[in-house]
Protein backbone atom coordinates (compact mmCIF):
# COMPACT_ATOMS: atom_id res chain seq x y z
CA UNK A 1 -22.90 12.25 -25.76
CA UNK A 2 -26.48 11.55 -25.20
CA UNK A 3 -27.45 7.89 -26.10
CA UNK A 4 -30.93 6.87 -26.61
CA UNK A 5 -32.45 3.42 -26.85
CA UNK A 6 -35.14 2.98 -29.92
CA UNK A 7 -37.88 1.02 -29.86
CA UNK A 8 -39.28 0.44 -33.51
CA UNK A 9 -42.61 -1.15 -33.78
CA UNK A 10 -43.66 -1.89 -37.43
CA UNK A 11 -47.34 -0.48 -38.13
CA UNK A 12 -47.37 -1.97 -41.86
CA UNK A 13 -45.44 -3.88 -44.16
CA UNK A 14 -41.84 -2.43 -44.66
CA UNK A 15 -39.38 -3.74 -46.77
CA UNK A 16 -36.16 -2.60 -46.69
CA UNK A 17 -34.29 -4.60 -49.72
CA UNK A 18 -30.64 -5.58 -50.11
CA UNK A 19 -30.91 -5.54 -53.84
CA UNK A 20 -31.14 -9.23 -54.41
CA UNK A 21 -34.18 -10.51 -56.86
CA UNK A 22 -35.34 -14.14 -55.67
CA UNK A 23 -35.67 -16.67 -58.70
CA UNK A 24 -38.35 -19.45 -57.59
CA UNK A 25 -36.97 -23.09 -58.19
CA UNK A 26 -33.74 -20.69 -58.01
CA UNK A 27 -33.37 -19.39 -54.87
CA UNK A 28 -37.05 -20.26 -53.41
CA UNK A 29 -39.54 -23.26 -52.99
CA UNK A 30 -43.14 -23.03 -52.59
CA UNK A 31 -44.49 -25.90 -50.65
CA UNK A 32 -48.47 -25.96 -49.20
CA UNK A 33 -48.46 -22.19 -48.82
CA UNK A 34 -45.16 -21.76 -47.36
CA UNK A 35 -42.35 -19.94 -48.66
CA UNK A 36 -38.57 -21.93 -48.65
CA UNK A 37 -35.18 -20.27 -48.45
CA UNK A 38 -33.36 -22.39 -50.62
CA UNK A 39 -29.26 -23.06 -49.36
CA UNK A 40 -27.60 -24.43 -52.22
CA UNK A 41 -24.53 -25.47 -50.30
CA UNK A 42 -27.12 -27.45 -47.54
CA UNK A 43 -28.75 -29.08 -50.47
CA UNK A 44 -25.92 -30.77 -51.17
CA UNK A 45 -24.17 -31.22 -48.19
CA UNK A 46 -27.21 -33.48 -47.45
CA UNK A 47 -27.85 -35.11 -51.38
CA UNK A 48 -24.05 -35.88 -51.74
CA UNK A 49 -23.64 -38.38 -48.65
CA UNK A 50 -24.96 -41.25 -51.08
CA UNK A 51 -24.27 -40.17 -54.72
CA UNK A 52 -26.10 -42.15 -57.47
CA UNK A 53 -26.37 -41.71 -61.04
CA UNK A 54 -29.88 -40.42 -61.34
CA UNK A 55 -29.50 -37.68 -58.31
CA UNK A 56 -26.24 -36.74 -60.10
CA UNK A 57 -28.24 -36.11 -63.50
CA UNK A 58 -31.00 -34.10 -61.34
CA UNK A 59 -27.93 -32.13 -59.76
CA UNK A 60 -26.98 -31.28 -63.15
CA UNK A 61 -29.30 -30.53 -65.23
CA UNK A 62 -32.74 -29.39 -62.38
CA UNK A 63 -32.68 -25.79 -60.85
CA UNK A 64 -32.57 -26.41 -56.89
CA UNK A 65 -36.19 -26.74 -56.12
CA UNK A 66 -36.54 -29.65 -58.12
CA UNK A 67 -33.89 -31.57 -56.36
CA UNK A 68 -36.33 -31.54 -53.37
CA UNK A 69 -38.68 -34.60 -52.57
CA UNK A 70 -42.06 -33.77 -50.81
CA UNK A 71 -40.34 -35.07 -47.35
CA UNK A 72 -37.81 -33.08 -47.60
CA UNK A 73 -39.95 -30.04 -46.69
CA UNK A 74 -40.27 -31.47 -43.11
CA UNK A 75 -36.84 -31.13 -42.94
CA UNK A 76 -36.36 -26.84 -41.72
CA UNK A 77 -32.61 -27.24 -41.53
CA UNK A 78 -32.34 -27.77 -44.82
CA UNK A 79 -33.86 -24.19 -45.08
CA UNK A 80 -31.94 -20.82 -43.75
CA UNK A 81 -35.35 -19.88 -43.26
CA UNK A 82 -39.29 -20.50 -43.52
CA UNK A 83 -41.94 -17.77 -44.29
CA UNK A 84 -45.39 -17.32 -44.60
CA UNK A 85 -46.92 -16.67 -47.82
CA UNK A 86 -47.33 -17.82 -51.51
CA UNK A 87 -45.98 -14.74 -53.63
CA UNK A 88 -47.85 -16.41 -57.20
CA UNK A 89 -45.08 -14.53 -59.23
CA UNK A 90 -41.52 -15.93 -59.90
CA UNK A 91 -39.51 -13.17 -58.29
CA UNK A 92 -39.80 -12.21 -54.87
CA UNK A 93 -37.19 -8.77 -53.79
CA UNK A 94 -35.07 -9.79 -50.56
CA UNK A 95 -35.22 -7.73 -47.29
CA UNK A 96 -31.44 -7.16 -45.85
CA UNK A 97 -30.41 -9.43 -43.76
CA UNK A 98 -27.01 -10.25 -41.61
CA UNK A 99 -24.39 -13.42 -42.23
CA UNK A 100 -26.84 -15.37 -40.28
CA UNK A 101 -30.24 -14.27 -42.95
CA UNK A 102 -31.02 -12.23 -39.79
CA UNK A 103 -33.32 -9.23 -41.10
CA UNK A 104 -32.26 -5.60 -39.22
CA UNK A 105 -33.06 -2.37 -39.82
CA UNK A 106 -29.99 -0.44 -41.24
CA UNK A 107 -29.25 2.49 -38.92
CA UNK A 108 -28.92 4.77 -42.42
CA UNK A 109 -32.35 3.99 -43.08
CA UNK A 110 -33.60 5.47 -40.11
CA UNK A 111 -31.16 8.34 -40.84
CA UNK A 112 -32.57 9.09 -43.99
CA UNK A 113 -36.08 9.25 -42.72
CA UNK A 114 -34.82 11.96 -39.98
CA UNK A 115 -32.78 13.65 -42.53
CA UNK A 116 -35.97 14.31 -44.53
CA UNK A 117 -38.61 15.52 -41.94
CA UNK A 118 -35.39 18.21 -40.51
CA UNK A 119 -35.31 19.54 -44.24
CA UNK A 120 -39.22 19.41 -44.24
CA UNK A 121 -39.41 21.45 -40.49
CA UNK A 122 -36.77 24.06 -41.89
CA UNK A 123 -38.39 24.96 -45.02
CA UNK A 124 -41.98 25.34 -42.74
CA UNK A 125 -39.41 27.54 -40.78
CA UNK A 126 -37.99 29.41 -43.30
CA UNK A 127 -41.26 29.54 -45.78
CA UNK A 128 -40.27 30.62 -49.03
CA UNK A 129 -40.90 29.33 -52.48
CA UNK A 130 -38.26 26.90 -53.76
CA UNK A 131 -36.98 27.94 -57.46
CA UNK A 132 -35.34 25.63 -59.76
CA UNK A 133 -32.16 27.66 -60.00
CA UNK A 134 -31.50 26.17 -56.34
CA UNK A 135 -31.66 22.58 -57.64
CA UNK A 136 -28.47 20.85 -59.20
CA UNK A 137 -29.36 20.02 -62.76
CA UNK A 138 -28.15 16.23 -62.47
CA UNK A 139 -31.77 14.74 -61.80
CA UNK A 140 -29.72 12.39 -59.17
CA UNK A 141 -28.34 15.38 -57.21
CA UNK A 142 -31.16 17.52 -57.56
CA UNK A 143 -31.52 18.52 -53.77
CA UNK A 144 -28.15 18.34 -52.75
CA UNK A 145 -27.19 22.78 -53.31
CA UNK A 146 -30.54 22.94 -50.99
CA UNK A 147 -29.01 20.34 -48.25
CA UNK A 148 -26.08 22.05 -49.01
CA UNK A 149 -27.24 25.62 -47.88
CA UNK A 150 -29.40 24.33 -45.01
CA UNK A 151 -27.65 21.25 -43.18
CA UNK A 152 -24.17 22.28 -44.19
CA UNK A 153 -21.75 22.77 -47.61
CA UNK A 154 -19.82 19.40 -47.38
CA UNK A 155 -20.09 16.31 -45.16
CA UNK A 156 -17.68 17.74 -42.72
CA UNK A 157 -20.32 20.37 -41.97
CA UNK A 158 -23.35 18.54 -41.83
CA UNK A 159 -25.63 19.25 -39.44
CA UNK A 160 -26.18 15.45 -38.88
CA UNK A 161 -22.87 14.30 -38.24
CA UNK A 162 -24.57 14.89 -34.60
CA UNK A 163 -26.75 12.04 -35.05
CA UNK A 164 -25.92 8.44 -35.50
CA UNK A 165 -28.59 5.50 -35.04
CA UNK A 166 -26.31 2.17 -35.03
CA UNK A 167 -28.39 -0.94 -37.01
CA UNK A 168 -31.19 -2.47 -35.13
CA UNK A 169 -30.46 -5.26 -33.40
CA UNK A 170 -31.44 -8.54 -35.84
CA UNK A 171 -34.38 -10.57 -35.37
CA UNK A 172 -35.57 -13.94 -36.75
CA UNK A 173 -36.56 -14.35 -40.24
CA UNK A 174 -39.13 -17.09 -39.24
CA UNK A 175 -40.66 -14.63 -36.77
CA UNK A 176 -40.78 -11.26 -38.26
CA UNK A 177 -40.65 -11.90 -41.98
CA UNK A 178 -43.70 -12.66 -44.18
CA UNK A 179 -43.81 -12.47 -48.33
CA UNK A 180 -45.91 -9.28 -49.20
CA UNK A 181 -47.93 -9.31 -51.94
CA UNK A 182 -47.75 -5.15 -53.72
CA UNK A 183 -49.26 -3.38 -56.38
CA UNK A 184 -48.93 -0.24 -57.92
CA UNK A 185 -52.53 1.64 -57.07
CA UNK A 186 -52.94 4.40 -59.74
CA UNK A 187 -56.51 5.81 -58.41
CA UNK A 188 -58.85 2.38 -58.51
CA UNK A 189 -57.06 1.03 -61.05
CA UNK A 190 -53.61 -1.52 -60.24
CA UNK A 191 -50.68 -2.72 -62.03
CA UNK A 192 -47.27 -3.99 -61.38
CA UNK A 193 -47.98 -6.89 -59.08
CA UNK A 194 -45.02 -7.59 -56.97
CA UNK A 195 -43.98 -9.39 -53.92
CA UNK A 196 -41.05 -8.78 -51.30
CA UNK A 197 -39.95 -9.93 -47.91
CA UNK A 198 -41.37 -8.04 -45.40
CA UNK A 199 -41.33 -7.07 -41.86
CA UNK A 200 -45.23 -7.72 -40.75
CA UNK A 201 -47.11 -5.54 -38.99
CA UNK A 202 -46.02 -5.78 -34.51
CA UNK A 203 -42.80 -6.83 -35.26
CA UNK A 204 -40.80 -4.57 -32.42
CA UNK A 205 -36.87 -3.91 -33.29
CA UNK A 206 -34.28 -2.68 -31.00
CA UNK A 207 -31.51 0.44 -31.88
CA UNK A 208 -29.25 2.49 -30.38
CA UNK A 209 -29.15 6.31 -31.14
CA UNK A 210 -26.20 8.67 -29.80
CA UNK A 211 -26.29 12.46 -30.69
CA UNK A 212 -23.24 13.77 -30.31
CA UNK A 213 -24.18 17.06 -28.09
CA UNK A 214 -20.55 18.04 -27.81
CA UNK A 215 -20.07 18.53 -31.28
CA UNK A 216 -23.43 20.06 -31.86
CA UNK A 217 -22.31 22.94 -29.11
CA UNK A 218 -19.21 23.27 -31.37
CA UNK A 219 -21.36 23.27 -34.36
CA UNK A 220 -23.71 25.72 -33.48
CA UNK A 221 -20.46 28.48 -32.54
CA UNK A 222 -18.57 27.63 -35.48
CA UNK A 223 -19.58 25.61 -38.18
CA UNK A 224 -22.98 27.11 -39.53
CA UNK A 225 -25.30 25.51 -37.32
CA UNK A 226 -26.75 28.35 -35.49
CA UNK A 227 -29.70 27.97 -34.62
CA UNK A 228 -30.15 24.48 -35.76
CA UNK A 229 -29.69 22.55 -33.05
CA UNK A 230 -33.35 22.57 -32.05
CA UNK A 231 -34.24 19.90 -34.28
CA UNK A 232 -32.04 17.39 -33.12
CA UNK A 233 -32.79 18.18 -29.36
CA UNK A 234 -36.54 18.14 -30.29
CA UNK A 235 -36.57 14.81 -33.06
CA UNK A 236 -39.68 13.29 -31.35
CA UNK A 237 -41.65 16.67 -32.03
CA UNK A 238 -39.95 17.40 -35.98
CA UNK A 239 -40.87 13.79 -36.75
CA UNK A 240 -44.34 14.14 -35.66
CA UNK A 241 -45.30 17.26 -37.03
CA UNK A 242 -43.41 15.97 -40.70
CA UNK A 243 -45.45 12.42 -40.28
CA UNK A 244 -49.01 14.85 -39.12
CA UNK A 245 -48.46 16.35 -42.76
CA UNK A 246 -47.76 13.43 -44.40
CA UNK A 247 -50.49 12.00 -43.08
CA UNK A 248 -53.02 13.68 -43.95
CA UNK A 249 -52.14 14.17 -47.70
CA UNK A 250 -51.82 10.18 -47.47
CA UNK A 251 -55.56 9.92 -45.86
CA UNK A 252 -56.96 12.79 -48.72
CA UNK A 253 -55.56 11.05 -51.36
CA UNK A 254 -57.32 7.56 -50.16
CA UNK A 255 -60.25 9.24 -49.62
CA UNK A 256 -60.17 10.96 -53.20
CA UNK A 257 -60.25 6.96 -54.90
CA UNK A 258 -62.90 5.61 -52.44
CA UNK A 259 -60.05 3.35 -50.90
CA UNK A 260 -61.67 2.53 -47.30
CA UNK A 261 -58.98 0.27 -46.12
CA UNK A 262 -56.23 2.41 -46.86
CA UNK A 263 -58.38 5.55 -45.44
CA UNK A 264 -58.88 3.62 -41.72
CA UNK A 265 -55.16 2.67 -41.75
CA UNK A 266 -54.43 6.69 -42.51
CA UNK A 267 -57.64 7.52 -39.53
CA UNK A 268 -55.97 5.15 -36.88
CA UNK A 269 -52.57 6.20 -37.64
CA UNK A 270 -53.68 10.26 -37.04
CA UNK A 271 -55.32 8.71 -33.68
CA UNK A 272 -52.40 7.62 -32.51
CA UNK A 273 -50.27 10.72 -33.44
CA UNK A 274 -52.63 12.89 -31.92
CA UNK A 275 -52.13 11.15 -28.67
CA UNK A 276 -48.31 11.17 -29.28
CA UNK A 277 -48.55 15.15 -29.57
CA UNK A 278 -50.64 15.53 -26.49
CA UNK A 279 -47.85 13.44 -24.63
CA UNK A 280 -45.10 15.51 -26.39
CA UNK A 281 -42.61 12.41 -25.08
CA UNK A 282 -40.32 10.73 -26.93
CA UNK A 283 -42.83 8.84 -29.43
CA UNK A 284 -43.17 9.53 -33.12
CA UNK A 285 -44.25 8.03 -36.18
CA UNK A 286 -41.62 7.94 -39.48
CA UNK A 287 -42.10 6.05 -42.32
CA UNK A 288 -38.61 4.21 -43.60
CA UNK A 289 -37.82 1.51 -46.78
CA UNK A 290 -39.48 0.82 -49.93
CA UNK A 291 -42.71 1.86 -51.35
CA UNK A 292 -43.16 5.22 -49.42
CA UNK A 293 -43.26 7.03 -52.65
CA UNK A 294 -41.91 10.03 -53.65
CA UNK A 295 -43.62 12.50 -50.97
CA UNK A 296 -42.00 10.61 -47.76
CA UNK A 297 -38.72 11.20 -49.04
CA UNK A 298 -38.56 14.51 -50.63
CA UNK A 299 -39.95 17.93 -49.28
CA UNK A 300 -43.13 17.22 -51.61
CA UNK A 301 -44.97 19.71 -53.98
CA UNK A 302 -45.67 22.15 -51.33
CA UNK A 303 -42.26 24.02 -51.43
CA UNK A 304 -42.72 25.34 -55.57
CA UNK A 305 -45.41 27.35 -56.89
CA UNK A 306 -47.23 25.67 -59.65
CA UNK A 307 -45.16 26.88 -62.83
CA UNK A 308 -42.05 25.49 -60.91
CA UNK A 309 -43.37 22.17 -59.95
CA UNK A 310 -44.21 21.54 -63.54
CA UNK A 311 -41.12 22.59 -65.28
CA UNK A 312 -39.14 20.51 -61.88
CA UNK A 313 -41.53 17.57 -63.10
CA UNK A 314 -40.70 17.90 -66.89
CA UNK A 315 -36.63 18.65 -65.97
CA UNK A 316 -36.74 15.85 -62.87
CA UNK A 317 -39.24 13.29 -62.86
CA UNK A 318 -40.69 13.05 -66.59
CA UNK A 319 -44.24 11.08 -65.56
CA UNK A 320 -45.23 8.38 -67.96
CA UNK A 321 -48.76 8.45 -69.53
CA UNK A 322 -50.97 11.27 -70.31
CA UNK A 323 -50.52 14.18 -67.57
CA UNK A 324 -51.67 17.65 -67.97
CA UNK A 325 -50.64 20.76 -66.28
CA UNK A 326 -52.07 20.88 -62.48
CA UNK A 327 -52.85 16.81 -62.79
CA UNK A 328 -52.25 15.59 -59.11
CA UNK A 329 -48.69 14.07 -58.63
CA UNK A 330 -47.67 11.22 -58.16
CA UNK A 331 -50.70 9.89 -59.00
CA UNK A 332 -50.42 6.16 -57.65
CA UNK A 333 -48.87 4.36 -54.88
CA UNK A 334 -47.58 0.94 -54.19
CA UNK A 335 -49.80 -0.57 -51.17
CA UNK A 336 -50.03 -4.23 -49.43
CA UNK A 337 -52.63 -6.25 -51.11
CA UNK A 338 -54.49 -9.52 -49.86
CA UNK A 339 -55.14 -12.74 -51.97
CA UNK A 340 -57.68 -11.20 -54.23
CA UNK A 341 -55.62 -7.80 -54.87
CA UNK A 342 -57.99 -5.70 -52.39
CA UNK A 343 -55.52 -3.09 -50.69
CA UNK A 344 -54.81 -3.39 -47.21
CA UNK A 345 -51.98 -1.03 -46.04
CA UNK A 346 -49.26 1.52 -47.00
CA UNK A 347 -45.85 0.37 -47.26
CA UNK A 348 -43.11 1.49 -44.56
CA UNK A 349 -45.00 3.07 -41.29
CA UNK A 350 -43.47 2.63 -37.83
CA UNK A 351 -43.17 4.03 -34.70
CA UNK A 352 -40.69 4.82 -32.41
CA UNK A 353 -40.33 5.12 -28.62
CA UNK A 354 -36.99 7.15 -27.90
CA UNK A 355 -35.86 6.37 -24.68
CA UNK A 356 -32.44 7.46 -22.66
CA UNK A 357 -29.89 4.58 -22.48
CA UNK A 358 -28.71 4.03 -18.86
């Protein structure tokens, strides 16, 4: 077994949801800029100790937020947690947290983010032109006969069985979490306003990563994996080189709508990858969670010719609006905005410094 320590430092926003929606007055309180947790069973625990009439009536018939007094807000143990931010819409998308609203970053979600940039550095490998007869025709399987054929045909196979990153280690809400505000950028237009609980940028996280070397020796002699071992013994260098490409479609596409903020991100982010590759250590950039948009966790349009990509788009995707044949896709991307909607940064960049556990 070799066991690696992981040191994840958020470079952007990421939000990494556990598939609960947020209901202000519901589940939040906004109070002087700040964003309130509510804790139903806290509420009460403290508003029940003296009963009356008119506090049962507000009990009744008020959502939770309205059972709050001004003073109460000085009260943080009321709260399971405080954040920064005012989202201005009633529905803010909760980040995963642990018993203890604890946010962590799930092990699979790192996982996934590996998963894809192996796929990507086999097909550079390989470098043939994918055909739509390889794809499964259920839109939600559509990859899987293509896993199937390169990482292995059933789970048992699977090329990364080999790897497994345990969950980060959890950090404070208070400290690491701040409500995002998103949009959907399509070009220089926006739509879809949104906000979520976040990471914030320098937030640094803690995981443990083991790759099973014993069974990737037995893998590699019997199970299919020949030659395919490389990419787990050299992660820090197939990350980089899938994040390189990545980046630099990210940083053209900015550059195409005359979005300067997002294009300085992309140009600071390729600064410090290009000192990562001169190192060739154990750093790398990956992008993980919501908002990275369809090209961070597929192989992308590069693999299909164009007739493919548009029947795969028709069969697959179906865009909405007005698209024509050889139209650039996806066309839009969901980006961290600032109080008067200018974009700021992508969603869901990190990096990582992979470092032997002693």
């Amino acid at each position: 077994m070799a066991c690696y320590r992981l040191h994840i430092t958020t470079l952007s926003e990421v939000h990494i949801g556990d598939g609960q929606v947020l209901r202000r007055e519901f589940e939040f309180a906004v109070h002087a800029g700040r964003f309130y947790r509510i804790s139903v069973p806290r509420l009460l625990e403290r508003y029940t100790e003296a009963p009356t009439v008119d506090l049962l009536d507000r009990l009744v018939h008020l959502p939770p937020a309205r059972w709050l007094a001004p003073e109460d807000f000085s009260h943080p143990e009321l709260f399971p947690y405080i954040l920064v931010g005012d989202p201005k819409v009633g529905e803010v998308r909760s980040f995963i947290k642990d018993p203890w609203f604890r946010p962590y970053i799930p092990g699979s979600s790192l996982k996934g983010a590996l998963r894809t940039a192996i796929l990507w550095s086999i097909w550079r490998e390989r470098g043939e032109r994918l055909r739509l007869q390889q794809l499964d025709r259920r839109r939600e399987w559509a990859g899987q006969p293509i896993e199937r054929a390169w990482m292995g045909r059933d789970p048992n196979h699977d090329l990364l069985r080999v790897l497994r990153p345990r969950d980060s280690q959890p950090v404070e809400a208070s400290q690491a979490l701040i409500v995002a505000r998103a949009v959907v950028q399509v070009g220089a237009r926006q739509a879809a306003p949104i906000s979520v609980e976040a990471l914030r940028p320098g937030v640094v996280l803690t995981m443990t990563l083991v790759i099973d070397e014993g069974l990737l020796e037995i893998g590699e002699r019997r199970l299919g994996w020949k030659d395919k071992g490389k990419y787990l013994r050299n992660l820090a260098a197939v990350a980089r080189n899938f994040a390189l490409d990545r980046i630099r479609r990210e940083q053209a596409w900015a550059e195409a709508h005359g979005l300067g903020a997002l294009q300085s991100f992309y140009a600071q982010l390729r600064t410090r990858l290009d000192r990562m590759r001169e190192e060739k250590g154990g750093r790398f950039l990956l992008r993980i969670g919501w908002g990275g948009g369809w090209e961070s966790k597929t192989l992308g349009r590069e693999p299909f010719d164009d007739p493919t990509f548009e029947e795969l788009l028709r069969r697959y995707i179906r865009p909405r609006g007005r698209r024509r044949p050889g139209d650039p896709f996806p066309r839009s991307r969901r980006v961290v905005v600032d109080e008067q909607g200018r974009p700021l940064r992508p969603f869901g960049w990190v990096e990582v410094a992979m470092e032997p556990a002693g």
